[in-house]
N, C-alpha and C. Protein backbone atom coordinates (compact mmCIF):
# COMPACT_ATOMS: atom_id res chain seq x y z
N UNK A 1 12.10 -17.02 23.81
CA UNK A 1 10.85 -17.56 24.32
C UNK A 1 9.80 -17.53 23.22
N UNK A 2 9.26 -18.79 23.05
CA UNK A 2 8.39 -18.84 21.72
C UNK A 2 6.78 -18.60 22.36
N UNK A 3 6.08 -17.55 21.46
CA UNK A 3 4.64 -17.68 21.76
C UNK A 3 3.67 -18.74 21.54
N UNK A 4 3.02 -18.85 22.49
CA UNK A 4 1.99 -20.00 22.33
C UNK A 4 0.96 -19.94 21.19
N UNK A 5 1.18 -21.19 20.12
CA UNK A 5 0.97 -21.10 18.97
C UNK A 5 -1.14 -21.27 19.25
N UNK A 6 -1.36 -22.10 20.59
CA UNK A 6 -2.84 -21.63 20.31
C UNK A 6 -3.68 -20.67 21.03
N UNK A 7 -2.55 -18.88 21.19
CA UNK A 7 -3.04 -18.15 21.16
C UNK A 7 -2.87 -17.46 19.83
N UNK A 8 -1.76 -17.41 19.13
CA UNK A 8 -1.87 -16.85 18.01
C UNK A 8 -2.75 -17.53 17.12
N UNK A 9 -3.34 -18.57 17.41
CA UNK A 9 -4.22 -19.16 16.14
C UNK A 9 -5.70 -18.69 17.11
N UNK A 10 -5.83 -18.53 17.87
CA UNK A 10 -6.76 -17.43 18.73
C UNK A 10 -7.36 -16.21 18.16
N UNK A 11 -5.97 -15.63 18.00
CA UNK A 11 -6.12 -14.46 17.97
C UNK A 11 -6.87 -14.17 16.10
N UNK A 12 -6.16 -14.93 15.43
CA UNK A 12 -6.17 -14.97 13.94
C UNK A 12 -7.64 -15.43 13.65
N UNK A 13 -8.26 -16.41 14.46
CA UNK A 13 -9.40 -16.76 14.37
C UNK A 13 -10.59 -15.59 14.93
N UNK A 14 -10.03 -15.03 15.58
CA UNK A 14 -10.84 -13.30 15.97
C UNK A 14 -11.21 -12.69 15.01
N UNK A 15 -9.83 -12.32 14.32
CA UNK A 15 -9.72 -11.65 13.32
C UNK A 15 -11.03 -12.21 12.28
N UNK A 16 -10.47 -13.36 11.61
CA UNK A 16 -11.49 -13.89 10.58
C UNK A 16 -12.40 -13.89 10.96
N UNK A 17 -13.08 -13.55 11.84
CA UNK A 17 -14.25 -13.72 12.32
C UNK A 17 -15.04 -12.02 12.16
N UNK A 18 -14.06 -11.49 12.73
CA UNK A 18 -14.21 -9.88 12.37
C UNK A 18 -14.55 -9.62 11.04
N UNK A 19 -13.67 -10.32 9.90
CA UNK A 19 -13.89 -9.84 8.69
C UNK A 19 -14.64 -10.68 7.93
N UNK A 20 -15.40 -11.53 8.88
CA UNK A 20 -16.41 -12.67 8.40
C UNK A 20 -15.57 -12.89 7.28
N UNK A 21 -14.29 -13.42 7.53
CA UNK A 21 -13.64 -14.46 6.12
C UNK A 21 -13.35 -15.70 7.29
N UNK A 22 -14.37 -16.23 7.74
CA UNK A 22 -13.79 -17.60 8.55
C UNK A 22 -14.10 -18.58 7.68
N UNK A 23 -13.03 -19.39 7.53
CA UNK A 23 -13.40 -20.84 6.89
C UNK A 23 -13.89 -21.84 7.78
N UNK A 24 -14.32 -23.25 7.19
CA UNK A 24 -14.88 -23.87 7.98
C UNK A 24 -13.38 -24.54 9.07
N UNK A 25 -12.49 -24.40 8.65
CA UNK A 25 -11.34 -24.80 9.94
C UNK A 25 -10.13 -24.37 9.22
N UNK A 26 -9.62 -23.68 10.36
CA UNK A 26 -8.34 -22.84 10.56
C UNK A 26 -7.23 -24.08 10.55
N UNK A 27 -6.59 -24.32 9.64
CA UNK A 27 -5.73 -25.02 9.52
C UNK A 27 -3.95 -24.14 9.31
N UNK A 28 -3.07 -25.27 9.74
CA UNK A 28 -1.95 -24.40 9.12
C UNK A 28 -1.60 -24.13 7.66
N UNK A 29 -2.27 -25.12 6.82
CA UNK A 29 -1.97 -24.98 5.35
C UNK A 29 -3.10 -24.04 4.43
N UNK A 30 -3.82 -23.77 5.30
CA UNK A 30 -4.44 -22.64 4.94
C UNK A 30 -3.95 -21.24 4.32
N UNK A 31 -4.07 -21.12 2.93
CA UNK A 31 -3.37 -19.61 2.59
C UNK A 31 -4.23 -18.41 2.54
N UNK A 32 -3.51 -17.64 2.73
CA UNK A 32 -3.82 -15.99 3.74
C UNK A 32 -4.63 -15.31 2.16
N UNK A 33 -4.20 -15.62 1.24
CA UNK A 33 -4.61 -14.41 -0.30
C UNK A 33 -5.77 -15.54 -1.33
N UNK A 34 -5.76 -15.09 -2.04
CA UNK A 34 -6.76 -15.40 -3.49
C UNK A 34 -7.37 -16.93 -3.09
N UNK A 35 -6.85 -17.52 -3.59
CA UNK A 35 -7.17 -19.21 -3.24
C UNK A 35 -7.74 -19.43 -1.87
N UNK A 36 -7.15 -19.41 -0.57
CA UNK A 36 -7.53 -19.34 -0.12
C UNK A 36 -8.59 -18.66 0.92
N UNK A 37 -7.90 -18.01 1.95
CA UNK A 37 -8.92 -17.17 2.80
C UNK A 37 -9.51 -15.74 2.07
N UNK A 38 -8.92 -15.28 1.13
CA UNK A 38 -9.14 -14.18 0.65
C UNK A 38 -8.43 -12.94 1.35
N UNK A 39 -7.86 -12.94 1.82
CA UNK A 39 -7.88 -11.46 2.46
C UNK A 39 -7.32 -10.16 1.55
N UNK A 40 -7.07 -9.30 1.49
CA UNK A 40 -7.08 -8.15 0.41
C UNK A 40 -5.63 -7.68 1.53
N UNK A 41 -5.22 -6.79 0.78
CA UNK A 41 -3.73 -5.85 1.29
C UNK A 41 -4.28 -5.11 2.38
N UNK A 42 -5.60 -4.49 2.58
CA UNK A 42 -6.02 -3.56 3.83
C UNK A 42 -6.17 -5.04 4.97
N UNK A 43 -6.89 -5.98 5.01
CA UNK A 43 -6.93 -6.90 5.80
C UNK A 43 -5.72 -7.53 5.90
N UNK A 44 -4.86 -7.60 5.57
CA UNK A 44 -3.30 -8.38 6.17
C UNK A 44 -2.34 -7.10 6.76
N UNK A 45 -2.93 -5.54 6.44
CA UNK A 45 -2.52 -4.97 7.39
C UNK A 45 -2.67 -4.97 9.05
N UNK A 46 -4.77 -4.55 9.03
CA UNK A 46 -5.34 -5.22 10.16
C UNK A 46 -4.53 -6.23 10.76
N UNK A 47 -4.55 -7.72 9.97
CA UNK A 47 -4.32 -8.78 10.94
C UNK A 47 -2.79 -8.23 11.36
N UNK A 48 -1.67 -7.85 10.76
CA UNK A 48 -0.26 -7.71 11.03
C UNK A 48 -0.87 -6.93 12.72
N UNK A 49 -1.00 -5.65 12.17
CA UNK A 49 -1.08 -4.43 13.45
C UNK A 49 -1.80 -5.56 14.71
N UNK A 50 -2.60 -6.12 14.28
CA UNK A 50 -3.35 -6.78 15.77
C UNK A 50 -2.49 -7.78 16.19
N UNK A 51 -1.63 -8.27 15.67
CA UNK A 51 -0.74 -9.73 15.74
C UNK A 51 0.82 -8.83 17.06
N UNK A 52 0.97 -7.66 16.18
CA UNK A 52 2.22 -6.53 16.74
C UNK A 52 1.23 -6.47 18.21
N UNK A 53 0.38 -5.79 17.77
CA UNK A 53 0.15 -5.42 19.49
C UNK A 53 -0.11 -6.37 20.16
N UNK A 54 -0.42 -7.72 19.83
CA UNK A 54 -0.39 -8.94 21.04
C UNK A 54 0.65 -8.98 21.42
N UNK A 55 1.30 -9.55 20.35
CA UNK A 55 2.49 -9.89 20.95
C UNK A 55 3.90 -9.58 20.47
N UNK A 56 3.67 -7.97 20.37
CA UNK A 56 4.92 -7.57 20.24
C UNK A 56 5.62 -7.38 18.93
N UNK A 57 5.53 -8.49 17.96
CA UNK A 57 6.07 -8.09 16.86
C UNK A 57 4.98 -9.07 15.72
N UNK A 58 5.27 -8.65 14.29
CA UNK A 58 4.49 -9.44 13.66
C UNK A 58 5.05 -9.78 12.58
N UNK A 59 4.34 -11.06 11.68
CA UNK A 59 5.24 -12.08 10.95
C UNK A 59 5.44 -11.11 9.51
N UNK A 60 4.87 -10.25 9.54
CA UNK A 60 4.54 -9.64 8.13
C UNK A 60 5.50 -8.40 7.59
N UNK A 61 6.48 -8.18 9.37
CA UNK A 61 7.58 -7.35 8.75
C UNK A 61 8.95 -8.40 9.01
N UNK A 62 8.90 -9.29 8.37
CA UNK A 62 10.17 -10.46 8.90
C UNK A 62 10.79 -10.17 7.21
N UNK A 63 11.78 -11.05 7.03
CA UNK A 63 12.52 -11.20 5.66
C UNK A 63 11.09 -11.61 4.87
N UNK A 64 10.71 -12.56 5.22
CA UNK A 64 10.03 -13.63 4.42
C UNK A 64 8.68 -13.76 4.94
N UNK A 65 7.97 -13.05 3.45
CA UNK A 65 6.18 -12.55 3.66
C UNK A 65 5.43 -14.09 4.50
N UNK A 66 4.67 -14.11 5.38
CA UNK A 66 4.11 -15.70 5.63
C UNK A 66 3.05 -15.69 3.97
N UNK A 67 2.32 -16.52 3.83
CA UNK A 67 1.31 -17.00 2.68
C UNK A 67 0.48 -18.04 3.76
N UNK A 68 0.57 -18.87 4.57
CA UNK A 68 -0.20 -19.41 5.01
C UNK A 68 -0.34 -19.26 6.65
N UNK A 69 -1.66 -19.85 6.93
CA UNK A 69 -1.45 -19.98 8.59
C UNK A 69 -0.28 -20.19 9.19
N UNK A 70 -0.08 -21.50 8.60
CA UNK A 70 1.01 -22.21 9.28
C UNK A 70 2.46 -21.29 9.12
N UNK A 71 2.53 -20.33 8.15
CA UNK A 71 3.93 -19.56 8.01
C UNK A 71 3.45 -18.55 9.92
N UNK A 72 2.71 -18.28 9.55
CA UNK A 72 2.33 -16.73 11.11
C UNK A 72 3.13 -18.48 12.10
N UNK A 73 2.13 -19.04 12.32
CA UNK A 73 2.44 -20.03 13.26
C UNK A 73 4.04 -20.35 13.92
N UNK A 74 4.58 -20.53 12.37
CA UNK A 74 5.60 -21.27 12.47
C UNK A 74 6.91 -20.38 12.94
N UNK A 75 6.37 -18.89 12.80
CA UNK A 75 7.33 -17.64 12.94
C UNK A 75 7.07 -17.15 14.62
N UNK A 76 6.18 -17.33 15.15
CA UNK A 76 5.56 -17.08 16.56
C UNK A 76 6.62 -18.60 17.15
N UNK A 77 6.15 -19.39 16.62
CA UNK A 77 7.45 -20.66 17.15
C UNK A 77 8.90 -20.07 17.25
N UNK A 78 9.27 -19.87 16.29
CA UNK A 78 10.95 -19.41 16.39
C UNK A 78 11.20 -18.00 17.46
N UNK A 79 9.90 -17.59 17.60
CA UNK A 79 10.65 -16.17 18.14
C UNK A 79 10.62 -16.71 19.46
């Protein structure tokens, strides 16, 4: 059963909002580090842990690190 991709883009938009790193639109090709959103190694912990306790598991302990929105997205799809 796949999670509904516009609560996890919900939830992610919380987040950025929390760490006042919101861009002007949350896209899927949006990347998570340097270039894009900025976030630092303590903030992609945050977002992981808040992503686990929604919904259970999170994209950030899978094989394959996400880098963009659309990777969290696309991993909430498959599960």
């Amino acid at each position: 059963m796949s999670t509904d991709s516009a609560a996890v883009e919900k939830t992610i938009t919380e987040f950025l909002t929390q760490v006042e790193k919101l861009p002007a639109s949350v896209t899927p090709d949006l990347v998570l580090h340097a270039d894009g959103i900025g976030l630092n190694s303590l903030e992609i912990a945050e977002l992981s842990a808040i992503l686990e306790d929604e919904f259970g598991t999170d994209p950030f302990s899978s094989d394959e690190m996400p880098e963009t929105i659309g990777d969290i997205l696309d991993f909430y799809a498959a599960a």
